[in-house]
N, C-alpha and C. Protein backbone atom coordinates (compact mmCIF):
# COMPACT_ATOMS: atom_id res chain seq x y z
N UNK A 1 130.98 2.14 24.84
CA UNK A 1 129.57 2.22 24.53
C UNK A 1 128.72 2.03 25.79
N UNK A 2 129.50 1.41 26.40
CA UNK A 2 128.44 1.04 28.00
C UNK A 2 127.94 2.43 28.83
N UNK A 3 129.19 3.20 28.58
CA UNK A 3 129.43 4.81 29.41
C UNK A 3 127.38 5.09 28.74
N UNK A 4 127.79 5.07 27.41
CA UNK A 4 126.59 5.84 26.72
C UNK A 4 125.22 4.93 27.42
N UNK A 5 125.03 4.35 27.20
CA UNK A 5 124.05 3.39 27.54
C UNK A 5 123.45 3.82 29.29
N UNK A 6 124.59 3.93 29.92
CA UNK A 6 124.65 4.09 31.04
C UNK A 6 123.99 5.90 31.68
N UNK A 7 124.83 6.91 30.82
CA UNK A 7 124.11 8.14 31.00
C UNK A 7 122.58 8.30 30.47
N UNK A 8 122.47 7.43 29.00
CA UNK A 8 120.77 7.20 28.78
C UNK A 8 120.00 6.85 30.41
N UNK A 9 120.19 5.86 30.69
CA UNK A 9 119.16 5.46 31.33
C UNK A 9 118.89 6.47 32.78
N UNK A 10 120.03 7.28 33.22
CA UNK A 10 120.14 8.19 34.29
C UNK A 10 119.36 9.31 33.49
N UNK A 11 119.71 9.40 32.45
CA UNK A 11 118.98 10.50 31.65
C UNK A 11 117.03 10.66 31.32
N UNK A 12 117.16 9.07 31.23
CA UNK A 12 115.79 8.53 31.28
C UNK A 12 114.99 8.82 32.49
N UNK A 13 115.91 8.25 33.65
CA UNK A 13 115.54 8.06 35.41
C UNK A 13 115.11 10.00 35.63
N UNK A 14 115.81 11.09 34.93
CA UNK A 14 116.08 12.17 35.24
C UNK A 14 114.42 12.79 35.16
N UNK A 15 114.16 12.54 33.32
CA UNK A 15 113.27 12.91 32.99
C UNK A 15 111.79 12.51 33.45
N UNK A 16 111.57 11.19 33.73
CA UNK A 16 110.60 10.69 34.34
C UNK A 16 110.35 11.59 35.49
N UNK A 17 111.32 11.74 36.61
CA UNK A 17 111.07 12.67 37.47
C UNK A 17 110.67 13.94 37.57
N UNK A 18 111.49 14.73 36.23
CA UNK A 18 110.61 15.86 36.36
C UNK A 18 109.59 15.67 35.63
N UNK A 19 109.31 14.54 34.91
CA UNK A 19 107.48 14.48 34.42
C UNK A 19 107.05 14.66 35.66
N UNK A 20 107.22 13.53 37.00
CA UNK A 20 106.45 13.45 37.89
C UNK A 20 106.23 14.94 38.80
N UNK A 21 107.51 15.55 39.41
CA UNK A 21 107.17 16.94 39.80
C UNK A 21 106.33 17.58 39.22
N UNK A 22 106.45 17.86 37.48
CA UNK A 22 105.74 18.36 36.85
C UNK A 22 104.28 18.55 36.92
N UNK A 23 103.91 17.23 37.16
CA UNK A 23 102.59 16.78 36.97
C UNK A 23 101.86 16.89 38.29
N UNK A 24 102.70 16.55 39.24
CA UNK A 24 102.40 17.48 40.77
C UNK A 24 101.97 18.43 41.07
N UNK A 25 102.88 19.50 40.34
CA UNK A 25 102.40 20.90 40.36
C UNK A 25 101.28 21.42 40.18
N UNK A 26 100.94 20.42 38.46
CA UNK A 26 99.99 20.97 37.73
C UNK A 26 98.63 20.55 38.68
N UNK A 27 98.67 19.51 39.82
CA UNK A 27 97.43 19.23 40.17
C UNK A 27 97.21 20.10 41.30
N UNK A 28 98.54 20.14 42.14
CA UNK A 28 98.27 21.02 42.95
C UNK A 28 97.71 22.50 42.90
N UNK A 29 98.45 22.89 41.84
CA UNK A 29 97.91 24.28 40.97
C UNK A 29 96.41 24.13 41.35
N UNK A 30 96.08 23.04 40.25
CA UNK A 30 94.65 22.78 39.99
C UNK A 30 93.62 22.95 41.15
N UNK A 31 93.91 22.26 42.41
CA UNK A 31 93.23 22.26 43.94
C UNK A 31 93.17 23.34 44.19
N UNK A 32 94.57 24.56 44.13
CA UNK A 32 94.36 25.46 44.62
C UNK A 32 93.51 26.44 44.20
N UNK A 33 93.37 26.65 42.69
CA UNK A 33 92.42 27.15 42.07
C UNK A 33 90.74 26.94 42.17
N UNK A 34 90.98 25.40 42.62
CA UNK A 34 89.13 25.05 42.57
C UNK A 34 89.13 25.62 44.02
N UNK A 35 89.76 25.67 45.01
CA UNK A 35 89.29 26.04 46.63
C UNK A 35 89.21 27.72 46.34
N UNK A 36 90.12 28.34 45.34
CA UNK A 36 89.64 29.97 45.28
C UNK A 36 88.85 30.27 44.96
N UNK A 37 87.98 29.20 43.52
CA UNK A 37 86.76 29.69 43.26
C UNK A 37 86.08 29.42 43.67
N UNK A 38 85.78 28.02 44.38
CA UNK A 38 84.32 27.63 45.68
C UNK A 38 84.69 29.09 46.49
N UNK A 39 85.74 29.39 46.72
CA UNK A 39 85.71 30.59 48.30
C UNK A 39 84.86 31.45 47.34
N UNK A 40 85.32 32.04 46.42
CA UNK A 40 84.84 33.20 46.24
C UNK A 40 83.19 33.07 45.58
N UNK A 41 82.68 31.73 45.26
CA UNK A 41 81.19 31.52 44.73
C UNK A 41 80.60 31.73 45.99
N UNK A 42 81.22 31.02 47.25
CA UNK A 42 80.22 30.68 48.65
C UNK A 42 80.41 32.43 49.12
N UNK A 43 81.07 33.16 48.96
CA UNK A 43 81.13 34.58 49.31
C UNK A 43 80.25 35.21 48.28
């Protein structure tokens, strides 16, 4: 039972991470989008 216990929490450690990439992306996305539309309002 320990095995199990043991792949949970790596499994846990796994997912948190790609929340965090995830959520990276989405902001970075986000920046890049607000700097295309200031470019293209100030043009």
């Amino acid at each position: 039972m320990s095995s199990v216990i043991h792949i949970d929490k790596e499994y846990q450690q796994w997912i948190k991470e790609l929340s965090k990439r995830f959520r990276r992306s989405q902001i970075k996305a986000s920046v890049k989008v607000n700097q295309e539309m200031l470019t293209f309002y100030w043009d």
